[in-house]
C-alpha atoms as a PDB file:
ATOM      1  CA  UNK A   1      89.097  43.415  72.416  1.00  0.00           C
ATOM      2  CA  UNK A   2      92.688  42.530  70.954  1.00  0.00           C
ATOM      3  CA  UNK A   3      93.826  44.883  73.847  1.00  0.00           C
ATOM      4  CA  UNK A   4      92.074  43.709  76.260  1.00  0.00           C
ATOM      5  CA  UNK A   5      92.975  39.865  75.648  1.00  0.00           C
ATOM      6  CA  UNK A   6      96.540  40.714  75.542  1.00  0.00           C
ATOM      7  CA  UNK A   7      96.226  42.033  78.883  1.00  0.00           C
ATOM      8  CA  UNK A   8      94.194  39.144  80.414  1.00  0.00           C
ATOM      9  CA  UNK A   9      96.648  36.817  78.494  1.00  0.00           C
ATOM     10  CA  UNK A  10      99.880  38.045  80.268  1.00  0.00           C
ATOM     11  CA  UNK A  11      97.980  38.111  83.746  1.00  0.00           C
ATOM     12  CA  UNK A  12      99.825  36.494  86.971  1.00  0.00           C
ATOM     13  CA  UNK A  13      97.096  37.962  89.570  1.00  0.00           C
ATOM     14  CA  UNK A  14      96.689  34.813  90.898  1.00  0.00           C
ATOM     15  CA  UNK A  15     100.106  33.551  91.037  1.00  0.00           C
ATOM     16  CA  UNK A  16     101.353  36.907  92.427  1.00  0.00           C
ATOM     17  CA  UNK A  17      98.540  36.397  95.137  1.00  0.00           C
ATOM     18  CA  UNK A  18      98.566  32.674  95.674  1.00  0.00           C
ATOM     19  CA  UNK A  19     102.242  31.279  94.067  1.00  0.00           C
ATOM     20  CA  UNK A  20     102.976  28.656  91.836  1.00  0.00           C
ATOM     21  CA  UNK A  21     103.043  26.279  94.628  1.00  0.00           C
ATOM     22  CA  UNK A  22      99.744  26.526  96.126  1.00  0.00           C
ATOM     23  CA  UNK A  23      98.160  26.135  92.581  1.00  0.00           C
ATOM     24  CA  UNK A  24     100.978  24.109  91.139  1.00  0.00           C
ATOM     25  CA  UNK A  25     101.313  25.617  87.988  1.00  0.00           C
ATOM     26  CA  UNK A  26     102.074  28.519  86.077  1.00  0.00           C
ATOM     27  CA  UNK A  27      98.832  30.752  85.200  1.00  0.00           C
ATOM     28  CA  UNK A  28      97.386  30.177  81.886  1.00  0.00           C
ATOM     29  CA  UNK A  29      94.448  31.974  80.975  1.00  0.00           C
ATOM     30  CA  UNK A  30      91.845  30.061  79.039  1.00  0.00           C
ATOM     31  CA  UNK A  31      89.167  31.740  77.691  1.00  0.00           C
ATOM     32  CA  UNK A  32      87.493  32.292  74.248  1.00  0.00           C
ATOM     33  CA  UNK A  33      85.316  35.962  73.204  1.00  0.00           C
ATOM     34  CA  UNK A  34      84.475  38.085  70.282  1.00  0.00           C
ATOM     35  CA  UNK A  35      82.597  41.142  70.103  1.00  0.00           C
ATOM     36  CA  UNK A  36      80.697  39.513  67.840  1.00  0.00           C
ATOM     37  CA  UNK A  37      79.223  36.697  70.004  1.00  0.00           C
ATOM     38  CA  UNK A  38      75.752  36.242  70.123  1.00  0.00           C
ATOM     39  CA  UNK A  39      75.964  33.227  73.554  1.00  0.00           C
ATOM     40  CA  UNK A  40      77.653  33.442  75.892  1.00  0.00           C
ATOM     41  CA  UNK A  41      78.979  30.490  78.172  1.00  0.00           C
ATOM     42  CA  UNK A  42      79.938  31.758  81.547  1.00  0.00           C
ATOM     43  CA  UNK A  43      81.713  29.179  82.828  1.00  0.00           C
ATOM     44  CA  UNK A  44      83.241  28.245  86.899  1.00  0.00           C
ATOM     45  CA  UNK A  45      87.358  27.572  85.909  1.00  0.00           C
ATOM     46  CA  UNK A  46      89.065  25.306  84.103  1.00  0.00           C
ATOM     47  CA  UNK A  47      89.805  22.553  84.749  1.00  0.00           C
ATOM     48  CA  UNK A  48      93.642  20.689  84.590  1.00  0.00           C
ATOM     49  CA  UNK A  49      92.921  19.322  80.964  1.00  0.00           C
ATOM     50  CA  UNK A  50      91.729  22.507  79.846  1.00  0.00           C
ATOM     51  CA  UNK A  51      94.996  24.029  81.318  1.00  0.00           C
ATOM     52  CA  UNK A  52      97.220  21.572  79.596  1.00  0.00           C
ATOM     53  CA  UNK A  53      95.364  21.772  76.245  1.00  0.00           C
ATOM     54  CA  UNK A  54      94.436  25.918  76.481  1.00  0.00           C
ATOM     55  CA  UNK A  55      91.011  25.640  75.096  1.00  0.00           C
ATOM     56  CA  UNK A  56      88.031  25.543  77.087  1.00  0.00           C
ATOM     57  CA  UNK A  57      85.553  22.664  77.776  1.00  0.00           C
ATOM     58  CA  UNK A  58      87.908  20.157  75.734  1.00  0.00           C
ATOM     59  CA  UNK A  59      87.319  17.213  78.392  1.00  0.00           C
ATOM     60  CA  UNK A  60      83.585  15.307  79.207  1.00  0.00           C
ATOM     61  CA  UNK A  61      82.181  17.895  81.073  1.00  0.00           C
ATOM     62  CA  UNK A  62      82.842  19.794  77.319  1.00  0.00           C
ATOM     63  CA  UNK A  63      81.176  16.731  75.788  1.00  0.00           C
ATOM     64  CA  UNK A  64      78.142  16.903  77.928  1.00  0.00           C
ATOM     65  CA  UNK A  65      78.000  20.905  77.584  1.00  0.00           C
ATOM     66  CA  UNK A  66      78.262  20.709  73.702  1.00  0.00           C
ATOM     67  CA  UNK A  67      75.375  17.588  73.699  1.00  0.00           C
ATOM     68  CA  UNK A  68      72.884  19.649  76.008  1.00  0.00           C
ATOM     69  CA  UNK A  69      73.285  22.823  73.485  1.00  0.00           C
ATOM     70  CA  UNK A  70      72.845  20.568  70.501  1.00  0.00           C
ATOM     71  CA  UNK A  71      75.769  22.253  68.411  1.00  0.00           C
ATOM     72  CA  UNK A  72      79.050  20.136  66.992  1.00  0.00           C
ATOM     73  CA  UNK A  73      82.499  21.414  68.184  1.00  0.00           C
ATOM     74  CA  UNK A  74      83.014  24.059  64.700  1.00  0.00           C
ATOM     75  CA  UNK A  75      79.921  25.923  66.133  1.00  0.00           C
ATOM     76  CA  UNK A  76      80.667  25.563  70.368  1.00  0.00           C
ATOM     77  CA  UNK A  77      84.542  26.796  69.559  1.00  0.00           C
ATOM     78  CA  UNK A  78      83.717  29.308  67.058  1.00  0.00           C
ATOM     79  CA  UNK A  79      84.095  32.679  68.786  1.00  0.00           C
ATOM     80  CA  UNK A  80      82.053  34.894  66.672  1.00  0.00           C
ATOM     81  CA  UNK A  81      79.009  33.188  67.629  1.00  0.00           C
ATOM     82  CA  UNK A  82      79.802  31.784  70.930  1.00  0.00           C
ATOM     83  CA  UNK A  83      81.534  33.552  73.630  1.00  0.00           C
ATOM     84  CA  UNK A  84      82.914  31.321  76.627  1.00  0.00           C
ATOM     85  CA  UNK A  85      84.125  33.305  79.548  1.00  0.00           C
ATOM     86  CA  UNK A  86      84.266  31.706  82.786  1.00  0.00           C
ATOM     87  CA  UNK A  87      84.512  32.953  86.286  1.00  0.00           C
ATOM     88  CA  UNK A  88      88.240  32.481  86.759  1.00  0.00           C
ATOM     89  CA  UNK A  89      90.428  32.143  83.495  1.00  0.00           C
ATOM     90  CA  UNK A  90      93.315  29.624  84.872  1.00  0.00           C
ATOM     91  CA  UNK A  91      93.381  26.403  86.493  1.00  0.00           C
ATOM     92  CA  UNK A  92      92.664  27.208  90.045  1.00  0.00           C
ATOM     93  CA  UNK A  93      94.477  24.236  91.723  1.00  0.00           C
ATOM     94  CA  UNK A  94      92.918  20.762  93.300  1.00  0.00           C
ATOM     95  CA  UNK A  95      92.090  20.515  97.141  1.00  0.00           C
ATOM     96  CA  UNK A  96      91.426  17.455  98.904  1.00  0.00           C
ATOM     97  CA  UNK A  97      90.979  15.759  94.827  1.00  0.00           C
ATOM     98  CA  UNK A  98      88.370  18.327  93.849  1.00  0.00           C
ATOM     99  CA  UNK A  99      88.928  21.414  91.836  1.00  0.00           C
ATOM    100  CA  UNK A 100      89.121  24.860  93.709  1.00  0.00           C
ATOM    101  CA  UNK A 101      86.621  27.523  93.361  1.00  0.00           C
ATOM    102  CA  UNK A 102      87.688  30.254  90.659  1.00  0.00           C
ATOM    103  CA  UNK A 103      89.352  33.006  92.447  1.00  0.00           C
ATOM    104  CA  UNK A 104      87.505  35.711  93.055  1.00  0.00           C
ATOM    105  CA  UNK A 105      90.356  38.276  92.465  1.00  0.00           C
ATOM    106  CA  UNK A 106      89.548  37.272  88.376  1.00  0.00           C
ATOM    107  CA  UNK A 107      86.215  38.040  87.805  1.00  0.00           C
ATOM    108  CA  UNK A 108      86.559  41.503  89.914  1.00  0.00           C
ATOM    109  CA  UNK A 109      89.624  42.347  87.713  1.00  0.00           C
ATOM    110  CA  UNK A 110      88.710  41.803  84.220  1.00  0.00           C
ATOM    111  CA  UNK A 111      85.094  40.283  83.795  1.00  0.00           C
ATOM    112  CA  UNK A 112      82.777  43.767  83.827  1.00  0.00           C
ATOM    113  CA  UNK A 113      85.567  44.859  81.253  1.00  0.00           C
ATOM    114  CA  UNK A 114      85.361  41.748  79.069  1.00  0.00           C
ATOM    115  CA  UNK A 115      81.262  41.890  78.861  1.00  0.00           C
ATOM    116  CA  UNK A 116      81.182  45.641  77.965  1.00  0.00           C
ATOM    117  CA  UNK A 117      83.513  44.189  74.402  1.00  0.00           C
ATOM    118  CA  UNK A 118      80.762  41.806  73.893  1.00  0.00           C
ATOM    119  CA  UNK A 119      77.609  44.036  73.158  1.00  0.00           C
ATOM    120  CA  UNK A 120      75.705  41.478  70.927  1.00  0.00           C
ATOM    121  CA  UNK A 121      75.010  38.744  73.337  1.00  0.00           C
ATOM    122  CA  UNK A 122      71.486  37.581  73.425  1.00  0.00           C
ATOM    123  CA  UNK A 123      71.725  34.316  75.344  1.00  0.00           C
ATOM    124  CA  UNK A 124      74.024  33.465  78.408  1.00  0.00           C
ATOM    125  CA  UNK A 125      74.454  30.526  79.604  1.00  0.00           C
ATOM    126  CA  UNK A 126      74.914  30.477  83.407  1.00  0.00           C
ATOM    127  CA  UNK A 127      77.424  27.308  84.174  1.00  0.00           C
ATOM    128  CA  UNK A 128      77.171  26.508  87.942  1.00  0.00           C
ATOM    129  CA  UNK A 129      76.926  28.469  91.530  1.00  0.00           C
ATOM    130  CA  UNK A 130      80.055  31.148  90.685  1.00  0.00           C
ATOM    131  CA  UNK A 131      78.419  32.134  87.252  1.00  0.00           C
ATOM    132  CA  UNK A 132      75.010  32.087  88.773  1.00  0.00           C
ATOM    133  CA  UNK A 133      75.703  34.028  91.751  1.00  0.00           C
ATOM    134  CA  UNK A 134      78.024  37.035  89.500  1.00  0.00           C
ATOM    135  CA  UNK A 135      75.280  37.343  87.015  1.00  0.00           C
ATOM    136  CA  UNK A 136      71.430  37.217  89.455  1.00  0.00           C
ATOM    137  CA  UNK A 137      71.950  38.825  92.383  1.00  0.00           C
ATOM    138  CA  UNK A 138      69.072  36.539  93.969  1.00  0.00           C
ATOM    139  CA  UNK A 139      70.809  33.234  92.921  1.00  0.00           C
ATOM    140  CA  UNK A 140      70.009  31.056  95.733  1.00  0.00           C
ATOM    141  CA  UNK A 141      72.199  28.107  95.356  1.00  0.00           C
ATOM    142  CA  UNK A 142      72.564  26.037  92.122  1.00  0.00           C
ATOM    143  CA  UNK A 143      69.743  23.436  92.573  1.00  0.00           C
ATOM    144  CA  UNK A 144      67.032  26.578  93.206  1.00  0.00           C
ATOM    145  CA  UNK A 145      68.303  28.582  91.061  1.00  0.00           C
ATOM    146  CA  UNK A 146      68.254  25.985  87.916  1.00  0.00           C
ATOM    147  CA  UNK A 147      64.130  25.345  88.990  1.00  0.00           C
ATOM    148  CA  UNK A 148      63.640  28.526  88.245  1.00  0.00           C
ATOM    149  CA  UNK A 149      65.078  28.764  84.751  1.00  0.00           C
ATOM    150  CA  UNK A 150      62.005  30.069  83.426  1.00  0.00           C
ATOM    151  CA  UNK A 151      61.822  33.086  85.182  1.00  0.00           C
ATOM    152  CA  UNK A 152      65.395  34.295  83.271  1.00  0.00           C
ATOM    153  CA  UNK A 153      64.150  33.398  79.853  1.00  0.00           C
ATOM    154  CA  UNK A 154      64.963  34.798  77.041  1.00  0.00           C
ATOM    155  CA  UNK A 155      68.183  36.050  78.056  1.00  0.00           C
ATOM    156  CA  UNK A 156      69.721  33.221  80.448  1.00  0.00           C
ATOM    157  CA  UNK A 157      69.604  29.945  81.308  1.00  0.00           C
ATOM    158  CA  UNK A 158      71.304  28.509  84.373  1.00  0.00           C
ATOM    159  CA  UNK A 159      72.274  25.163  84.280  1.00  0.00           C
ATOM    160  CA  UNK A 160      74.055  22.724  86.895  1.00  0.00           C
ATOM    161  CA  UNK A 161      77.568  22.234  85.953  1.00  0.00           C
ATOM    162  CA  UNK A 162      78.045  19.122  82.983  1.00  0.00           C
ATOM    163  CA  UNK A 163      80.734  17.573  84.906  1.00  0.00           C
ATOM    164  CA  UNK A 164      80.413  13.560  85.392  1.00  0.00           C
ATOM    165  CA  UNK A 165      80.426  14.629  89.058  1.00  0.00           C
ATOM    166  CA  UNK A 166      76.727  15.621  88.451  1.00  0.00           C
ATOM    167  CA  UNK A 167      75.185  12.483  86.838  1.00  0.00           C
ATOM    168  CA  UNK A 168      73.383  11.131  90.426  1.00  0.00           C
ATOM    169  CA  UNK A 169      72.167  15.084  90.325  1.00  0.00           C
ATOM    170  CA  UNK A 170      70.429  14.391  86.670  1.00  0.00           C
ATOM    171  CA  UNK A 171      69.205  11.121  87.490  1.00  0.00           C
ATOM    172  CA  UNK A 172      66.999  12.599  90.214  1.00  0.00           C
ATOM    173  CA  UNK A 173      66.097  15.980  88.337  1.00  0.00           C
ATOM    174  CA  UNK A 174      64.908  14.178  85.127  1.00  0.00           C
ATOM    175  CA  UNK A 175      62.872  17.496  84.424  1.00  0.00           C
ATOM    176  CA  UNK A 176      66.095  18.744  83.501  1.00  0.00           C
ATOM    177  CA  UNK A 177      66.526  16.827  80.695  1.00  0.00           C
ATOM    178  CA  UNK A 178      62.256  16.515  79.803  1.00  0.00           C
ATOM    179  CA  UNK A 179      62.218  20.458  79.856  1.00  0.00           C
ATOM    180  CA  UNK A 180      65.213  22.268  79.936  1.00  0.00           C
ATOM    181  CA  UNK A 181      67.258  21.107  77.324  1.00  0.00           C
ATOM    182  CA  UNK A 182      64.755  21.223  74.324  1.00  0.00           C
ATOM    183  CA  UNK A 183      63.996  25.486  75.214  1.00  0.00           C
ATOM    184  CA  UNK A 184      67.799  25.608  75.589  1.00  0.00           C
ATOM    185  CA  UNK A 185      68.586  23.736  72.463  1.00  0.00           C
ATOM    186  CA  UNK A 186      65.788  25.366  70.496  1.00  0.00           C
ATOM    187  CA  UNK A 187      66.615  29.110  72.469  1.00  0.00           C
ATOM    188  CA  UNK A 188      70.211  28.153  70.839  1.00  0.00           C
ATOM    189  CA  UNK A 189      69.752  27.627  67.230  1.00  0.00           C
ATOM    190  CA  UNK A 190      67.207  30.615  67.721  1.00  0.00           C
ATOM    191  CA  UNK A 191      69.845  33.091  68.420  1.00  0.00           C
ATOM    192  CA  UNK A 192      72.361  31.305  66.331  1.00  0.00           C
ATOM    193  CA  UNK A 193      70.396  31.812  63.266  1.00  0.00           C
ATOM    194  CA  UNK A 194      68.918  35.296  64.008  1.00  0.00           C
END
């Protein structure tokens, strides 16, 4: 694993494909993983704050994540319990005021590799349409595929992505709240404690 994150660490894939200027920044790969892990968190990309700060999910969207699991911030950032890999590893760049996608050329290069390191996971937690569509093949958009999140049970639950962007999306899926979040928080401390 030590290897492996030294590798992803001094990446420039994306750089080397797109250039600083189109994403405006130097690459900085964010991600946190341990053999050990029992969850993981498979993320979309960060975003700018977690570029600037190097640690994942430390803006609301992190907030949000870290209240719908039901664990404090020792537990979510502890990497021997909880693995949190997303789709791309640096900040991908803004368009038009919105984040871009992860690059694909990220999770093609390194993810398969990362996942074989992490053989104890029990529990992944599928953040958004990238993660969603990489891990179930028959992922049919975010909103479908988070309906569903029964039928992946006991090993994953997709969830729409916590960003503040998404509050008019809860507000009109309040079964998401009602049902989801007490199997994920309870599926959580399950695995934790196991």
């Amino acid at each position: 694993m030590d290897a492996l994150l030294g590798k992803i660490r001094a990446c420039t894939l994306c750089s080397e494909r797109f250039g600083k200027t189109e994403t405006g920044h130097s690459p900085r790969p964010v991600l946190r993983v341990s053999p050990t892990a029992k969850i993981l968190v498979a993320g979309q990309a960060p975003g700018m704050k977690v570029h600037l700060s190097g640690k994942p999910f430390t803006d609301p969207s992190g907030d949000r994540l870290r209240a719908w699991m039901g664990v404090d911030e020792d537990t979510f950032y502890d990497s021997s319990k909880i693995g949190i890999l997303p789709m791309g590893f640096c900040f991908p760049g803004y368009r038009n005021g919105s984040d871009l996608p992860p690059p694909a050329i990220c999770a093609k290069t390194w993810r398969l590799d990362v996942l074989a390191a992490m053989p104890d996971i029990k529990l992944t937690l599928l953040i958004g349409g990238h993660a969603q569509k990489w891990h179930l093949p028959d992922a049919q958009g975010v909103n479908a595929t988070v309906e569903r999140w029964r039928d992946f049970l006991p090993a994953t639950i997709p969830l729409p992505h916590p960003s503040w962007r998404n509050t008019a999306w809860l507000k009109r899926n309040l079964w998401f709240e009602a049902e989801v979040l007490p199997v994920l928080r309870s599926r959580i401390q399950e695995v934790l404690d196991d």
